[in-house]
Protein backbone atom coordinates (compact mmCIF):
# COMPACT_ATOMS: atom_id res chain seq x y z
CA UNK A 1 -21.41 6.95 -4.27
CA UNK A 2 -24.09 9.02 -3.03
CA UNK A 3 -23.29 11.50 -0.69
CA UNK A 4 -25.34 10.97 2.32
CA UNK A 5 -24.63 6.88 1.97
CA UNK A 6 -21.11 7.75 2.86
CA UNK A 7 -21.64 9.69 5.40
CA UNK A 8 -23.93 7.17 6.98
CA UNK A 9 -20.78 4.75 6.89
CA UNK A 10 -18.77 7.09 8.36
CA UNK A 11 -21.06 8.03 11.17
CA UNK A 12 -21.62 4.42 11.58
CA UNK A 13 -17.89 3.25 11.62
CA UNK A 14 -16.90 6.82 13.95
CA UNK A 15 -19.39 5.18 16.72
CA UNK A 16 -18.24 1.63 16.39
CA UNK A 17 -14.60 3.34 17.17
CA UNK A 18 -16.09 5.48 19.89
CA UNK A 19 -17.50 2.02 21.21
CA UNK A 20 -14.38 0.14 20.91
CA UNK A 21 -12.77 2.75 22.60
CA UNK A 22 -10.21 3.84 20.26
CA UNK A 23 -8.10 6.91 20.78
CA UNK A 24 -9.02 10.21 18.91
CA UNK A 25 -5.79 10.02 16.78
CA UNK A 26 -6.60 6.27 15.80
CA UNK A 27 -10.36 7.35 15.15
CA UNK A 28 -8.89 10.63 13.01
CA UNK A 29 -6.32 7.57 11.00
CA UNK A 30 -9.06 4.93 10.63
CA UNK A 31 -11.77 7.46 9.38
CA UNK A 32 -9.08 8.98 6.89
CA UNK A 33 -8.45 5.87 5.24
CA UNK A 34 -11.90 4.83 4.81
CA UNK A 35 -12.87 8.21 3.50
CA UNK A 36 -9.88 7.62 1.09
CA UNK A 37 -10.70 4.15 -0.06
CA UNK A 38 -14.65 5.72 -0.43
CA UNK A 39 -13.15 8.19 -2.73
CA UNK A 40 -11.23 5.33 -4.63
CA UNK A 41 -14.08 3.28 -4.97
CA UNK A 42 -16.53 5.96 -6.56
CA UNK A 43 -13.69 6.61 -9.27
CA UNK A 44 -13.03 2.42 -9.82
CA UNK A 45 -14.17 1.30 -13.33
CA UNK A 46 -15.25 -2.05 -10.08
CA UNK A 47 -17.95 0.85 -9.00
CA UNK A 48 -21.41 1.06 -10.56
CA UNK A 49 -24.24 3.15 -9.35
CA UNK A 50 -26.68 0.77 -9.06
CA UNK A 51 -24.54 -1.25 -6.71
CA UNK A 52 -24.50 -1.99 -3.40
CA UNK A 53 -21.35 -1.46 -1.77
CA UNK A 54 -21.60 -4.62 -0.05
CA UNK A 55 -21.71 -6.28 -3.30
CA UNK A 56 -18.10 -4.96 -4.53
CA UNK A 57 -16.42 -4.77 -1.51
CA UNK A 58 -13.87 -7.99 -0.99
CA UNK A 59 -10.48 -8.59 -0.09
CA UNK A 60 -9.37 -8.16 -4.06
CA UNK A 61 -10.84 -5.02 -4.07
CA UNK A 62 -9.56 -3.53 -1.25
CA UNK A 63 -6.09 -4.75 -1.76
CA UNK A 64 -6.05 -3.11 -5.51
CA UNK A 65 -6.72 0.50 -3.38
CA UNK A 66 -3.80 -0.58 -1.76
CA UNK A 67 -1.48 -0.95 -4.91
């Protein structure tokens, strides 16, 4: 996954905390994880370059990060 996509998501998801009002430690947990499961994605034989990641997120993917 390119760089400055994730980032994006991050920056993105970091403000919809900030909106929802979350508390800097759940903010710091949230963002951890997500940079985590970003990290598992771009190393999944499920990730291709020329996909979108809305195209190969789901609930089965995400709970195979999990296992």
């Amino acid at each position: 996954m390119e760089e400055e996509k994730a980032r994006c998501i991050l920056n993105d998801y970091e403000a919809y905390l900030t909106h929802e009002e979350k508390s800097s430690g759940t903010k710091e947990k949230y963002l951890r994880d997500v940079r985590s499961f970003l990290k598992w994605m771009e190393n999944s034989s499920r990730w291709n370059q020329t996909m979108r990641l809305e195209n190969v997120l789901s609930m089965e993917t995400a709970a195979g990060w999990k296992e």
